[in-house]
N, C-alpha and C. Protein backbone atom coordinates (compact mmCIF):
# COMPACT_ATOMS: atom_id res chain seq x y z
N UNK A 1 15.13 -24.58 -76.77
CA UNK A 1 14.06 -25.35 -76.17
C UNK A 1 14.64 -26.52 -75.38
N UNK A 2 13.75 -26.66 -74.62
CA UNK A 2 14.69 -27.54 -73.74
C UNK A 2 13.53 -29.36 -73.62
N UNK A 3 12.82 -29.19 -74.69
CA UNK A 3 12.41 -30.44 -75.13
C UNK A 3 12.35 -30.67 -76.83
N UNK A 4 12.31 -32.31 -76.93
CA UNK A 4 11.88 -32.26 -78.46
C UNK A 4 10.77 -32.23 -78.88
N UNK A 5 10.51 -32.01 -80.39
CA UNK A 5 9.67 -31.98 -81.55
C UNK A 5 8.40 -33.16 -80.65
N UNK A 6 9.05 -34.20 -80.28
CA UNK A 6 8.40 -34.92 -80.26
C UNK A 6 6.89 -34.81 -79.00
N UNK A 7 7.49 -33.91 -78.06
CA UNK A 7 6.49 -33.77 -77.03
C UNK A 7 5.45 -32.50 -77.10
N UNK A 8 5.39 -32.38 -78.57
CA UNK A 8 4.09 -31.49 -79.48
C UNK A 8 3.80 -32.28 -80.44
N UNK A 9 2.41 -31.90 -79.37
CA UNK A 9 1.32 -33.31 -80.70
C UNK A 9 -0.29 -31.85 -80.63
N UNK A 10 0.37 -31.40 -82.18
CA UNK A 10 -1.20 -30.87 -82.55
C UNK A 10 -2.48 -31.49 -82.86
N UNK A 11 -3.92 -31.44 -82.10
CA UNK A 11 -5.01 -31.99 -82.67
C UNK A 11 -5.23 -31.38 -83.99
N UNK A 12 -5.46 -31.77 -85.03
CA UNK A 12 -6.37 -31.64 -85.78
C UNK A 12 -8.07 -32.02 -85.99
N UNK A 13 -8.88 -31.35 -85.33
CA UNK A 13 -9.77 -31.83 -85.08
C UNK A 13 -10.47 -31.47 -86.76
N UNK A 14 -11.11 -32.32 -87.44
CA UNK A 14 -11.61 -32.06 -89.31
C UNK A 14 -12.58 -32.57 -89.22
N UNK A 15 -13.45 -31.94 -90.10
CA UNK A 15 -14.71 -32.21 -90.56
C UNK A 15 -15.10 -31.93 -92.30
N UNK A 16 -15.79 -32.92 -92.62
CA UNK A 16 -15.40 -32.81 -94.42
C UNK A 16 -16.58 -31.35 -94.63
N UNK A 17 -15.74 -31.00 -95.81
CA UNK A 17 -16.99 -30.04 -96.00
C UNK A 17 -17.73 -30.25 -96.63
N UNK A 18 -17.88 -30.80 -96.98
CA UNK A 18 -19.64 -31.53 -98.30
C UNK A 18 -19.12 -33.09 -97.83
N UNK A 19 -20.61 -33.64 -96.98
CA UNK A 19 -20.47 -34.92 -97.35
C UNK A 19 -20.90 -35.56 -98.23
N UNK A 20 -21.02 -34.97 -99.49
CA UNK A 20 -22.07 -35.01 -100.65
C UNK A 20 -20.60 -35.13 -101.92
N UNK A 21 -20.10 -34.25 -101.45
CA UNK A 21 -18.62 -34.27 -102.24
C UNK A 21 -16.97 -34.06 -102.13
N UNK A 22 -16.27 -35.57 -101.78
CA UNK A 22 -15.16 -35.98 -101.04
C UNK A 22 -14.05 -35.11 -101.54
N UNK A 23 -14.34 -34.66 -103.03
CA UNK A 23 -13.42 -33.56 -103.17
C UNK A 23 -13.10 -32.36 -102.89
N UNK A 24 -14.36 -31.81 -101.57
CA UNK A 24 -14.26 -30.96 -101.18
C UNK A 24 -13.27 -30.81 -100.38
N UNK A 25 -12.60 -31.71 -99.23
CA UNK A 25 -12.02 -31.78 -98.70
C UNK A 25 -12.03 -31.66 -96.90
N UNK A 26 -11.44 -31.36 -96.06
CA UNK A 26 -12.14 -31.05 -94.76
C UNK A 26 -11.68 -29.83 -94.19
N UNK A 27 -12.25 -29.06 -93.30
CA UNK A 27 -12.40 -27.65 -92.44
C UNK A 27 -11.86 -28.21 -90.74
N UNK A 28 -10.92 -27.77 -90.26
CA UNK A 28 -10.78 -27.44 -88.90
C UNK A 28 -11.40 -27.23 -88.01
N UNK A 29 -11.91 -27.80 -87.36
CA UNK A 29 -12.68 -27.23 -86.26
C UNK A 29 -12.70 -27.35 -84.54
N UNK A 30 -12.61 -26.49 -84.09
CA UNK A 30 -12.56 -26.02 -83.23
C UNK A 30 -13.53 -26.58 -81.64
N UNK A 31 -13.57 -26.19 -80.74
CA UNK A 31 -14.56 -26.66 -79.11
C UNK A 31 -15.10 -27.69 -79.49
N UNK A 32 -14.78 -29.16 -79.35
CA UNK A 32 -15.36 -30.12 -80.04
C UNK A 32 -15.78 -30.33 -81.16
N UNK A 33 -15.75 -29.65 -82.03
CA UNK A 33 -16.27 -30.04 -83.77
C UNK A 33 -17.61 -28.76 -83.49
N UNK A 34 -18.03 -28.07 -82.77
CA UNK A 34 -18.63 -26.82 -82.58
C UNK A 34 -18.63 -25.80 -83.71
N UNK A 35 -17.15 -25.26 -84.07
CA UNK A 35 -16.80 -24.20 -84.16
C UNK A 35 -15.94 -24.42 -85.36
N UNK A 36 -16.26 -23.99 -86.68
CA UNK A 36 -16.20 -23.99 -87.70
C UNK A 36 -14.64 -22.47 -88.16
N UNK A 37 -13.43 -23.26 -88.71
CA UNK A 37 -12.24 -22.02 -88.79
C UNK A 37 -12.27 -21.19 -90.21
N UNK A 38 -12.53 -22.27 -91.06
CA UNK A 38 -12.25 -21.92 -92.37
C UNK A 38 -10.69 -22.29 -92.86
N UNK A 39 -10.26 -22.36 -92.06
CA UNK A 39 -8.98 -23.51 -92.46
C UNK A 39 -8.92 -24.95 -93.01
N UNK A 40 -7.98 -24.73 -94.29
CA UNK A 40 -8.25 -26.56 -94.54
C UNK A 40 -7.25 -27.63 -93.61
N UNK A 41 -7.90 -28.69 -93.10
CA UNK A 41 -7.25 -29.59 -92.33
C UNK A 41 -5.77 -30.10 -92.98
N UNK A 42 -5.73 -29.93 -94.48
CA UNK A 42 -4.55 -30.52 -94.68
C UNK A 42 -3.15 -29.99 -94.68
N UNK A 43 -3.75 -28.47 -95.36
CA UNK A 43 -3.15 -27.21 -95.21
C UNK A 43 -2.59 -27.28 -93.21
N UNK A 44 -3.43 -27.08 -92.70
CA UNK A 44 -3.12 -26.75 -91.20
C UNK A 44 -2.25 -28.13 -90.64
N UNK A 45 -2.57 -29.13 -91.12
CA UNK A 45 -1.46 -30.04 -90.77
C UNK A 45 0.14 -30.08 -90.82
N UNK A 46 0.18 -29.60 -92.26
CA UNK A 46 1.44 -29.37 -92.87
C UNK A 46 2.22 -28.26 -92.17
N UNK A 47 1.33 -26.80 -91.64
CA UNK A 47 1.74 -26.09 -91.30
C UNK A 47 2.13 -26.33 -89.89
N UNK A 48 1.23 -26.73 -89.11
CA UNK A 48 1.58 -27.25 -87.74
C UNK A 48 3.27 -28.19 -88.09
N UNK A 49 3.40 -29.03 -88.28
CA UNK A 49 4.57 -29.92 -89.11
C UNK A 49 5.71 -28.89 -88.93
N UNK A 50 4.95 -28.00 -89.58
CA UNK A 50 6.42 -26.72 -90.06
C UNK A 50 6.68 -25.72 -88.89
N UNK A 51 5.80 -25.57 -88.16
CA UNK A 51 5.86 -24.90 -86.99
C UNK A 51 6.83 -25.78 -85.64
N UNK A 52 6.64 -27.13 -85.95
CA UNK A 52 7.62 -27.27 -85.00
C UNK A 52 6.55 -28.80 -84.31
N UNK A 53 5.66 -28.79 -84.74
CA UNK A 53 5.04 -30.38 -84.13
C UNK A 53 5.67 -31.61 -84.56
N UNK A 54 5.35 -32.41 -83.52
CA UNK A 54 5.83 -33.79 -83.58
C UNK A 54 5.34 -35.09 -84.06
N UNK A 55 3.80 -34.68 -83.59
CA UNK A 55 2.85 -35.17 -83.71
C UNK A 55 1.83 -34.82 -83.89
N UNK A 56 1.10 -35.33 -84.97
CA UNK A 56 -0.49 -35.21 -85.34
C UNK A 56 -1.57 -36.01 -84.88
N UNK A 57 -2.36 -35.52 -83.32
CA UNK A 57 -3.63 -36.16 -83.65
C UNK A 57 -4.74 -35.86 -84.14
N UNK A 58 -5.17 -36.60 -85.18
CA UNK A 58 -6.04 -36.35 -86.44
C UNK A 58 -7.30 -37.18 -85.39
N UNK A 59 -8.27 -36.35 -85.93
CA UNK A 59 -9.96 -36.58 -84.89
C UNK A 59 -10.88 -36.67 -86.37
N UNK A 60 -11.63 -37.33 -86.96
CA UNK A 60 -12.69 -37.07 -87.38
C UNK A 60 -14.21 -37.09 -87.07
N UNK A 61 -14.19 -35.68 -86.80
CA UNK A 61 -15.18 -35.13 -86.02
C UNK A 61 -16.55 -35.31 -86.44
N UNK A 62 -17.05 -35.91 -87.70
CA UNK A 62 -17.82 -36.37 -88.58
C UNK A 62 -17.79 -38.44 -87.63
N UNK A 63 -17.28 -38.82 -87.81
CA UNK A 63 -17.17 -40.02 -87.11
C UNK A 63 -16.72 -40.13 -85.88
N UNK A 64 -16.29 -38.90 -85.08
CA UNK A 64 -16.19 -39.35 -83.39
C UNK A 64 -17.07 -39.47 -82.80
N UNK A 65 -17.57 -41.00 -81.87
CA UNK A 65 -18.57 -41.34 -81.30
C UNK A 65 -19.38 -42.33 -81.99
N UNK A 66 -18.68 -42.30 -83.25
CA UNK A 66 -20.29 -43.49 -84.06
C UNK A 66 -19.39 -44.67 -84.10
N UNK A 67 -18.53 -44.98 -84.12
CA UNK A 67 -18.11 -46.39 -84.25
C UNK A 67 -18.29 -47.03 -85.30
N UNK A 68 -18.27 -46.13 -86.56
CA UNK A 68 -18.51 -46.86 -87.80
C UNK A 68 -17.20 -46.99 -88.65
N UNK A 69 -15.74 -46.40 -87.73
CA UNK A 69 -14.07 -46.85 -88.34
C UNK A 69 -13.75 -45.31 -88.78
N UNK A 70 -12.83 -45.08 -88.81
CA UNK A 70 -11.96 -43.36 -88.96
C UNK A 70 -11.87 -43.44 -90.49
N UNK A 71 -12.09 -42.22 -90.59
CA UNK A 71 -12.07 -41.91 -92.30
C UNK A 71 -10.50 -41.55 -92.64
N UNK A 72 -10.58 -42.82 -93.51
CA UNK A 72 -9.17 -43.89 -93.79
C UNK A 72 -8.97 -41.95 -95.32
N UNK A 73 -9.76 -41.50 -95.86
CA UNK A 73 -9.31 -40.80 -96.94
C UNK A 73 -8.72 -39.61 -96.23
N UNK A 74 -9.10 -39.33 -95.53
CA UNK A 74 -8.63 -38.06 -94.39
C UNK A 74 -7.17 -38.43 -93.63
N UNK A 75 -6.90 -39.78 -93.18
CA UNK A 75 -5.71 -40.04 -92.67
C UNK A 75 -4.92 -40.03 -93.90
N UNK A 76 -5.24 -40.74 -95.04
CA UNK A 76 -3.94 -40.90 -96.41
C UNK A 76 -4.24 -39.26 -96.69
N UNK A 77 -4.57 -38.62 -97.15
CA UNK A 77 -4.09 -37.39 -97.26
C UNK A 77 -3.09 -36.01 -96.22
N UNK A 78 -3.82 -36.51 -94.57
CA UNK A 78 -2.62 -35.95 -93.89
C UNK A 78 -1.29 -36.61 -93.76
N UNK A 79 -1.50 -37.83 -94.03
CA UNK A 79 -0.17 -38.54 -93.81
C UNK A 79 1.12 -38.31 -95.48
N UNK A 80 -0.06 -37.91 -96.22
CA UNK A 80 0.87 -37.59 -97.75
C UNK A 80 1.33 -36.69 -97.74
N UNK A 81 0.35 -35.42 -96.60
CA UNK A 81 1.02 -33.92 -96.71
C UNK A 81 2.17 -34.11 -95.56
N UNK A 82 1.81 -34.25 -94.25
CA UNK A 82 2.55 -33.88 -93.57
C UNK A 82 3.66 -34.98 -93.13
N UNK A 83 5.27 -34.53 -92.58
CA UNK A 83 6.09 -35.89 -92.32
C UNK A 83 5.98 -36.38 -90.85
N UNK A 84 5.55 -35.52 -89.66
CA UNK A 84 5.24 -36.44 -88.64
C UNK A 84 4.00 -37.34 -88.75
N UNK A 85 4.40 -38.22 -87.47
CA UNK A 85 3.58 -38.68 -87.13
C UNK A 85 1.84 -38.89 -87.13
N UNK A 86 1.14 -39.50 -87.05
CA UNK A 86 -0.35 -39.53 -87.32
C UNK A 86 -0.85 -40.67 -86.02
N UNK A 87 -1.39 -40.07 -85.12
CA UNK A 87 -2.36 -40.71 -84.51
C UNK A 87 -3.62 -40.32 -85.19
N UNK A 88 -4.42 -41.69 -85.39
CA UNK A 88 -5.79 -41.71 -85.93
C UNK A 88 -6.95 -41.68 -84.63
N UNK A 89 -7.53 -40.77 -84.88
CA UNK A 89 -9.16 -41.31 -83.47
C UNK A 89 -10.14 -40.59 -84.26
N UNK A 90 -11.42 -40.95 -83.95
CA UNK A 90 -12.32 -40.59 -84.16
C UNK A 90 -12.97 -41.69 -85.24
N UNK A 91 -13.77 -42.85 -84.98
CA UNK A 91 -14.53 -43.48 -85.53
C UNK A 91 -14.62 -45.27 -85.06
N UNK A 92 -13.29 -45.79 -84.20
CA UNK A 92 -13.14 -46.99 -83.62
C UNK A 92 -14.21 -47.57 -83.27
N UNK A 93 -14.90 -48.81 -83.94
CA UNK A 93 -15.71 -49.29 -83.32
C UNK A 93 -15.59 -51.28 -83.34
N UNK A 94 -14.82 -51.36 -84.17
CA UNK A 94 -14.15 -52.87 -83.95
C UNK A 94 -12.74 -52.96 -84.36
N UNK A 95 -12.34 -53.99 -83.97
CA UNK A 95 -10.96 -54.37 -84.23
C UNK A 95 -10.08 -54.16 -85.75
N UNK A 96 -11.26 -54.34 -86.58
CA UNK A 96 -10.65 -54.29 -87.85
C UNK A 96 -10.45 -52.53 -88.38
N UNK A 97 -11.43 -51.71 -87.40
CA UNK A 97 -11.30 -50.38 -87.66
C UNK A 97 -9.51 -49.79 -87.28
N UNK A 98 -8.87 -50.57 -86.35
CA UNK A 98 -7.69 -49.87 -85.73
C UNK A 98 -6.94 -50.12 -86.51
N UNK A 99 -6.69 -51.75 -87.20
CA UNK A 99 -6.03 -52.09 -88.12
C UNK A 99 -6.36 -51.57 -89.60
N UNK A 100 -7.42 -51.08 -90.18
CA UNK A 100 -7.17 -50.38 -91.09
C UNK A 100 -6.88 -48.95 -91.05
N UNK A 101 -6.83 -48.24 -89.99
CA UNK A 101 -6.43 -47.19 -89.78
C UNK A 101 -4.82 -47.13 -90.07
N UNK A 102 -4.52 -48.11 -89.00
CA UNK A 102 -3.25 -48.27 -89.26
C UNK A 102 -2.44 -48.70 -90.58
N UNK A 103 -3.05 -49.33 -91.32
CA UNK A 103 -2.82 -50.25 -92.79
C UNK A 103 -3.14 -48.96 -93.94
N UNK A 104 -4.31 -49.21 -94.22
CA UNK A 104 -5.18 -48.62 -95.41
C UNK A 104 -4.65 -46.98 -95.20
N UNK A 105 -5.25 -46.49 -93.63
CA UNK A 105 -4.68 -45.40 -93.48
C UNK A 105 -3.74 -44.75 -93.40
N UNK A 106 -2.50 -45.18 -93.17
CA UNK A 106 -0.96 -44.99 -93.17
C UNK A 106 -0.92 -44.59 -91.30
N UNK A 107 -1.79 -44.60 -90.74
CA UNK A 107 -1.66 -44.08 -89.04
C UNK A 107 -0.19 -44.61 -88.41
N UNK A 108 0.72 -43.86 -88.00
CA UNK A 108 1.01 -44.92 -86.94
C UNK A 108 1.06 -44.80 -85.65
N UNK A 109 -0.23 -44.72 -84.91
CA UNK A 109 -0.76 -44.97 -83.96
C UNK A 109 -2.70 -44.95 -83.49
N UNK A 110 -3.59 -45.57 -82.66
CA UNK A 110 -4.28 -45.29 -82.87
C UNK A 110 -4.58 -44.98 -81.88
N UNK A 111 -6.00 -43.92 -81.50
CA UNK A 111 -6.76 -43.32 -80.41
C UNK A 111 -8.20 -43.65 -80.21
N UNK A 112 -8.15 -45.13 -79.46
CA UNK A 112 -9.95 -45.10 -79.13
C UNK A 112 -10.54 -45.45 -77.93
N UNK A 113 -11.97 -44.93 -77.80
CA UNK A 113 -12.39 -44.78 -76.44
C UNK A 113 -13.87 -45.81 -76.46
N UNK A 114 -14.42 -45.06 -77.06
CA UNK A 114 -16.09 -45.33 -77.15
C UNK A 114 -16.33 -47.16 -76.56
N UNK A 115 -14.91 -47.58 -77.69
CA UNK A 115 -15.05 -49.52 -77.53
C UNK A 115 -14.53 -50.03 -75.78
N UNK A 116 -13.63 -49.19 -75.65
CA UNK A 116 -13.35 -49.46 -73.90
C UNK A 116 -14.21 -49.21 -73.13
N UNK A 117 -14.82 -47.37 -73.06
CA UNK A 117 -16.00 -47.42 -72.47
C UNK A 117 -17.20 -48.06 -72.07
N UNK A 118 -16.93 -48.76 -73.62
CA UNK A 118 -18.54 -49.83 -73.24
C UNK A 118 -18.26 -50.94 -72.80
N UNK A 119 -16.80 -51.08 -72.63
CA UNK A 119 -17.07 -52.76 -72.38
C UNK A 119 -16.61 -53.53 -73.88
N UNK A 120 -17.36 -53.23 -74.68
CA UNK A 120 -17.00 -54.04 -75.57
C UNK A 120 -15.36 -54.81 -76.33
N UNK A 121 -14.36 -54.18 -75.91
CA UNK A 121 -12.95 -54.71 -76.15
C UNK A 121 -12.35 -54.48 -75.30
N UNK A 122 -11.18 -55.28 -74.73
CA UNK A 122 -10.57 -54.82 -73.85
C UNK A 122 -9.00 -54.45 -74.58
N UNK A 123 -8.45 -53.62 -74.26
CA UNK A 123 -6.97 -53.19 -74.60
C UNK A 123 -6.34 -54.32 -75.03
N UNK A 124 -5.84 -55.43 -73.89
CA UNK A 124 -4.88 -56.50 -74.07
C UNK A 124 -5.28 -56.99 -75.26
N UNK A 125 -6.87 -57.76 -76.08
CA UNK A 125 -7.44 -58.68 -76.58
C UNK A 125 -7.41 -57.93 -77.75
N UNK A 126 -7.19 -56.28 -78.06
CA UNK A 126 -7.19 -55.75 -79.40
C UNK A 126 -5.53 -55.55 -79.55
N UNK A 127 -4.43 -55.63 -78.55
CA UNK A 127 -3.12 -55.52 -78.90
C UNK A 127 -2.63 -56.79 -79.29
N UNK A 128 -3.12 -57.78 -79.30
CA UNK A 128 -2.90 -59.18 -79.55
C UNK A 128 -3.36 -59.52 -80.93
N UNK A 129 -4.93 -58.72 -81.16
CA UNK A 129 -5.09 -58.89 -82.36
C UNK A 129 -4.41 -58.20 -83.63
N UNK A 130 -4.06 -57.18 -82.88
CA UNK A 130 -3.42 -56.50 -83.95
C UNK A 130 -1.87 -56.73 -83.93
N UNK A 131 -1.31 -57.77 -82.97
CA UNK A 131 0.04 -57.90 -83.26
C UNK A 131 0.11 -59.62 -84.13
N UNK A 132 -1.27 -60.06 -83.89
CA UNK A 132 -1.61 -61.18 -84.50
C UNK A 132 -1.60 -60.83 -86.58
N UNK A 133 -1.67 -59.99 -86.57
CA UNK A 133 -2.01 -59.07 -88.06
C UNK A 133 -0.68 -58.62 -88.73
N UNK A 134 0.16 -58.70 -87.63
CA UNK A 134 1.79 -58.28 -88.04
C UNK A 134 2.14 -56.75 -87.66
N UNK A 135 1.38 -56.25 -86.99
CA UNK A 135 1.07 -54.98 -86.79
C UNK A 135 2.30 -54.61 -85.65
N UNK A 136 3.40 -53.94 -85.82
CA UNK A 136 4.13 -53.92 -84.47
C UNK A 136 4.10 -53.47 -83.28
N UNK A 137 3.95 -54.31 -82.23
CA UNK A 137 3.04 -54.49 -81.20
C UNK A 137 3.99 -54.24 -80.01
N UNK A 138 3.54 -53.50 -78.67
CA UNK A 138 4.36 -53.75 -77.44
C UNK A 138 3.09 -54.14 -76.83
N UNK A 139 3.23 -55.78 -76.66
CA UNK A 139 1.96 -56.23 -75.63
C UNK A 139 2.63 -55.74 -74.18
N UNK A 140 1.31 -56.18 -73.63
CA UNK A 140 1.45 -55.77 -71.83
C UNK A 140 2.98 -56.42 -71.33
N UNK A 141 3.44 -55.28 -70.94
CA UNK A 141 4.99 -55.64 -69.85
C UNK A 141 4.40 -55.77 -68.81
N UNK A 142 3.47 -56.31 -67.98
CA UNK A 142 2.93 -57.43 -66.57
C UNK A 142 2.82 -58.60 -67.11
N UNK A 143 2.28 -58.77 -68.19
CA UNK A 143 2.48 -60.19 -68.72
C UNK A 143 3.83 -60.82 -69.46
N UNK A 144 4.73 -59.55 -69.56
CA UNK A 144 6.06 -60.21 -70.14
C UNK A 144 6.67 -60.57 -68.76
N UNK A 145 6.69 -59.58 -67.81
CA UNK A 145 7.37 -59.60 -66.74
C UNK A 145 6.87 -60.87 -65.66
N UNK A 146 6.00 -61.38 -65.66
CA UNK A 146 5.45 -62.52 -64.89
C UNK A 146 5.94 -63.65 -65.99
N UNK A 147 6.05 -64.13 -67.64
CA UNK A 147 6.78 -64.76 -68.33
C UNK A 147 8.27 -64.34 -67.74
N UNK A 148 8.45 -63.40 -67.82
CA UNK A 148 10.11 -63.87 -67.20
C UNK A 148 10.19 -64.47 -66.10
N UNK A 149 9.62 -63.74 -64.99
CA UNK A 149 9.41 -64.25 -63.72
C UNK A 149 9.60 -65.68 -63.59
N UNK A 150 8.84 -66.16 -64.38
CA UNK A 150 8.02 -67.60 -64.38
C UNK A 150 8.91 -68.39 -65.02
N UNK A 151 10.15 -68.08 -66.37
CA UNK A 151 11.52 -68.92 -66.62
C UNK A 151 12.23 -68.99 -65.82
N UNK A 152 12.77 -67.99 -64.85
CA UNK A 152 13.63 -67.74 -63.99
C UNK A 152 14.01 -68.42 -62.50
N UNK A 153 12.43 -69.15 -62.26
CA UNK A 153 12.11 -69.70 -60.72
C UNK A 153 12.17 -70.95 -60.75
């Protein structure tokens, strides 16, 4: 192969199967959260892992779009099974949602839209907060690069 591990990133797109009972666990699914596999998400993580991925982005398809924070039990269990990587998306709706994704959830990285779309956060003002949190951060390189700029003259 003439790239790495790293430039395969499987979705896991999951949905719990009883939201009535967390020990059920979650199902795979398929054309947007549509299409139901019968595969378990944690199972298929691990295996993706073993197949040769780099990366996991984990979707909870049960919380993509509501903005009520990514289901933190679904990230600690793929992140226990499988050893890559974990991007978290599917549930972002404030600042404290990315950082517990990242924290509570073991993520390390996060994926959100819904809060940019609207307006409501902007990128820079949630990478600040979350590097404000200890969270390790690459703020904006236009604003490092105009700080250098700006010692230099």
């Amino acid at each position: 192969h003439g790239f790495g591990s790293q430039c395969i990133v499987v979705a896991v797109d999951a949905k719990r199967r009883d939201a009535d009972d967390p020990s059920a666990g979650w199902e795979v699914y398929t054309h947007g959260g549509r299409t139901p596999t019968g595969i378990d998400a944690i199972a298929w993580a691990r295996e993706a892992v073993e197949r040769g991925a780099g990366e996991l982005l984990v979707t909870s398809m049960d919380r993509d779009g509501h903005q009520t924070g990514y289901d933190l039990e679904l990230l600690r269990a793929i992140r226990e099974a499988a050893t890559a990587p974990v991007i978290a998306s599917g549930g972002a709706g404030t600042p404290d949602h990315l950082y517990e994704a990242l924290t509570t959830g073991g993520a390390d990285a996060v994926l959100a839209a819904s809060i940019f779309h609207f307006g409501t956060y902007d990128i820079a003002a949630l990478k600040q907060y979350l590097a404000d949190r200890g969270v390790p951060m690459r703020l904006d390189a236009a604003h490092a690069v105009e700080d250098l700029e700006g010692t230099t003259s």
